[in-house]
Protein backbone atom coordinates (compact mmCIF):
# COMPACT_ATOMS: atom_id res chain seq x y z
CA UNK A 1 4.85 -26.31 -32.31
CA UNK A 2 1.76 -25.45 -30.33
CA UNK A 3 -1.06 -27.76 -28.55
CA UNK A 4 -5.01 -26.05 -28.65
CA UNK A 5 -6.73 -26.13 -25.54
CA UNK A 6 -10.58 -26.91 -26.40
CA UNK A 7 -11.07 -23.28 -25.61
CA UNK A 8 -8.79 -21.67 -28.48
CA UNK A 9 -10.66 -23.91 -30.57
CA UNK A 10 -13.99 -22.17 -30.07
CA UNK A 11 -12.54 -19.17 -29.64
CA UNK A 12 -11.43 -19.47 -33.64
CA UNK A 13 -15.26 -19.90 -34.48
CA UNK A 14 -16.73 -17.12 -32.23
CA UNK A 15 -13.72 -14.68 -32.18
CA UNK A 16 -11.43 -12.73 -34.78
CA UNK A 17 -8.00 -12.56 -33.33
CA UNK A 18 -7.44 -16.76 -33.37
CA UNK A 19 -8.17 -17.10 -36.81
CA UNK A 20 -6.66 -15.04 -38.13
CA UNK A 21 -3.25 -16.04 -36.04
CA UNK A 22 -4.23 -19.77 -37.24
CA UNK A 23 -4.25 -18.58 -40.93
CA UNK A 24 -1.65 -16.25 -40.56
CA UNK A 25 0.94 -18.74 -38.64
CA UNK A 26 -0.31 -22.36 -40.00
CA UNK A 27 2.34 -22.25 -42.45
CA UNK A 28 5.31 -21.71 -40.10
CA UNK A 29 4.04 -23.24 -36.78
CA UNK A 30 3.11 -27.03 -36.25
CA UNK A 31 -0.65 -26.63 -34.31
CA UNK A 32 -1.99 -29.68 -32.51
CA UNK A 33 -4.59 -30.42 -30.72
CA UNK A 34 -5.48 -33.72 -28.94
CA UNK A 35 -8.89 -35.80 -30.58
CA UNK A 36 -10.82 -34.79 -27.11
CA UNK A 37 -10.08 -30.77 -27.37
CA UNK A 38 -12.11 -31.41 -30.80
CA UNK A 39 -14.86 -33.11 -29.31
CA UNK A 40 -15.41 -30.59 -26.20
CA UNK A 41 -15.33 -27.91 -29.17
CA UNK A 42 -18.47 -29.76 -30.82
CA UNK A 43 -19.97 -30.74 -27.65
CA UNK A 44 -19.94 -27.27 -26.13
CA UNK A 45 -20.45 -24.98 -29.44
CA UNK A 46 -24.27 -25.26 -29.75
CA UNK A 47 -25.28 -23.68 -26.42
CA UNK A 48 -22.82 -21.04 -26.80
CA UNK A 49 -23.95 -20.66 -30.43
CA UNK A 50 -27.90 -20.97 -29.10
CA UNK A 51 -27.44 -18.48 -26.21
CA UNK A 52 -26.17 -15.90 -28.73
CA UNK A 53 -28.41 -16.36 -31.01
CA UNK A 54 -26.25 -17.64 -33.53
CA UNK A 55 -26.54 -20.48 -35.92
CA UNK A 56 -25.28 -23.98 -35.14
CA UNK A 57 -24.49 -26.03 -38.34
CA UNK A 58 -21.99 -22.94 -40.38
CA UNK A 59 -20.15 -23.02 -36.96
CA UNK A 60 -19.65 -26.43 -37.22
CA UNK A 61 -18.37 -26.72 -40.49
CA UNK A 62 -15.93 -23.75 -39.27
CA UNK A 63 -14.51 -25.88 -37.08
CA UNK A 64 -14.25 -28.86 -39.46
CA UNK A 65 -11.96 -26.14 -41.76
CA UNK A 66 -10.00 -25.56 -38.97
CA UNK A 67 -8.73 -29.27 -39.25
CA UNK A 68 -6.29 -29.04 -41.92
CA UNK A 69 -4.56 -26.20 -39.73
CA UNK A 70 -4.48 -28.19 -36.88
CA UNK A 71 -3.00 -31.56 -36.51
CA UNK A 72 -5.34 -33.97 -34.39
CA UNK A 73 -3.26 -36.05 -31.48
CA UNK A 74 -5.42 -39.71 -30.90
CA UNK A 75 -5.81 -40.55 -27.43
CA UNK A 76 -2.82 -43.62 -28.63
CA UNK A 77 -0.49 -41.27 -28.80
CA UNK A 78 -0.78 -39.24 -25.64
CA UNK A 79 -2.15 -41.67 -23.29
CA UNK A 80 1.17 -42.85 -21.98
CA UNK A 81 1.68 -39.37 -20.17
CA UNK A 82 -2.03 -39.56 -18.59
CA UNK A 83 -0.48 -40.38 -15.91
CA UNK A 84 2.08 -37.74 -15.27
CA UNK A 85 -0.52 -35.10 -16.82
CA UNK A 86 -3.10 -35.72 -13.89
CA UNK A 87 -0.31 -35.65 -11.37
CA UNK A 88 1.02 -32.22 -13.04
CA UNK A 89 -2.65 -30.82 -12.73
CA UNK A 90 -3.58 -32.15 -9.21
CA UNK A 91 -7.22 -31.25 -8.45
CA UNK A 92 -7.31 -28.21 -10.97
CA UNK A 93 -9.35 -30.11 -13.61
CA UNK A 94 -8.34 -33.63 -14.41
CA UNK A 95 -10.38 -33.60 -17.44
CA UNK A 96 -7.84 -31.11 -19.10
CA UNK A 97 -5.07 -33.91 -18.77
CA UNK A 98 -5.40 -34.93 -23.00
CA UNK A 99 -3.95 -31.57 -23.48
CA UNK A 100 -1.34 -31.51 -21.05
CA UNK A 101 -0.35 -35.10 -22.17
CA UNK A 102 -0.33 -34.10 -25.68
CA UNK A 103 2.26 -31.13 -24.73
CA UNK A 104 4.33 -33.43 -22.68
CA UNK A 105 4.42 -35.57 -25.51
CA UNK A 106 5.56 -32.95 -28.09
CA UNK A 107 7.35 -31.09 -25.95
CA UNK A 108 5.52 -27.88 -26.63
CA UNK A 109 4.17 -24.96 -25.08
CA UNK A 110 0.14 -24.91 -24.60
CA UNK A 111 -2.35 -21.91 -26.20
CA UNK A 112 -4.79 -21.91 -23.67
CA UNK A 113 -7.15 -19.03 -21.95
CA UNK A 114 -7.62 -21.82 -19.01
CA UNK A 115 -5.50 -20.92 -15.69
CA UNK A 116 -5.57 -24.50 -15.05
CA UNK A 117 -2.36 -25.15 -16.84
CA UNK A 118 -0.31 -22.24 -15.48
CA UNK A 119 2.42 -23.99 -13.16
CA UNK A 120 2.29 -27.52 -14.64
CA UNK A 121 5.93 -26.78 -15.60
CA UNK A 122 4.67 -26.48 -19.18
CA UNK A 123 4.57 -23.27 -20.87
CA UNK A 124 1.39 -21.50 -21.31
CA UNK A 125 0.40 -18.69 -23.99
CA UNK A 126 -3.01 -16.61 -24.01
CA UNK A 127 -4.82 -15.16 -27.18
CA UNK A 128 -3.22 -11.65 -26.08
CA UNK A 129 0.62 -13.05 -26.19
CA UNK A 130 0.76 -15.87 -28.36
CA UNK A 131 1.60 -14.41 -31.39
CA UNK A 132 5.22 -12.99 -29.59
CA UNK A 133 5.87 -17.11 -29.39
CA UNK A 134 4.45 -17.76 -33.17
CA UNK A 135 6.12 -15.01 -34.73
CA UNK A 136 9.68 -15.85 -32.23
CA UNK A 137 8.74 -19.82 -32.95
CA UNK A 138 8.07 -18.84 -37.30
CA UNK A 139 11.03 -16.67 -37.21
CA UNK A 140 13.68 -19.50 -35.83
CA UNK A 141 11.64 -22.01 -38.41
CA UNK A 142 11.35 -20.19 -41.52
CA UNK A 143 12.51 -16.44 -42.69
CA UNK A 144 9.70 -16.68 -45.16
CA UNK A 145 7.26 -14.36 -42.96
């Protein structure tokens, strides 16, 4: 199991490495994200997308293909550990606590390109190292890789 960070989520519709390890890994590894990490995804997509010049609608419905790889967390779920989450982040960036809860509540590491999260006593992966914890996490899972 895994929890998306807002950030891997656009990172699957302007990069190459996270899809692929989505499509590659959604078969063997649980992804979740929290409802919120989805909406920061559509709410900051179209200036990225504007600012390079690319168009916004076929990035959006990207990301709504991305949804059957990725199991949404509602804010019902998660909420109880807002609490703890905001205390584990301090003054980093409250506004990341969704994810954070959502982690606490799964007990499961984070994918995550934001430094925010390193030392909440939850464990963090970047794009560059992740797939050592999918392919570690798929292996222990399921011998079918």
């Amino acid at each position: 199991m895994l929890v998306l960070d807002a950030n891997i989520l656009i990172r699957a519709i302007l990069g190459v490495r996270v899809p692929v390890l989505l499509t590659k890994y959604a078969r063997h590894v649980e992804f979740y994200a929290p409802d919120t990490a989805f909406q920061e995804a559509v709410e900051s997509l179209p200036s990225i997308l504007k600012r390079r010049g690319i168009p916004v609608p076929p990035a959006l419905h990207a990301l709504e293909t991305l949804r059957p790889l990725i199991q949404t967390v509602e804010a019902d779920a998660y909420s109880r550990f807002e609490a703890e989450a905001k205390k584990r982040l301090g003054r980093r960036d409250p506004d990341d606590w969704p994810i954070l809860a959502t982690a606490l509540l799964l007990d499961c590491p984070i994918w995550t390109e934001d430094t925010d999260f390193f030392g909440c006593g939850v464990a963090t992966w970047t794009s560059d190292l992740v797939e050592l914890y999918l392919a570690e996490y798929a292996s222990r899972h399921d011998s079918q890789l």
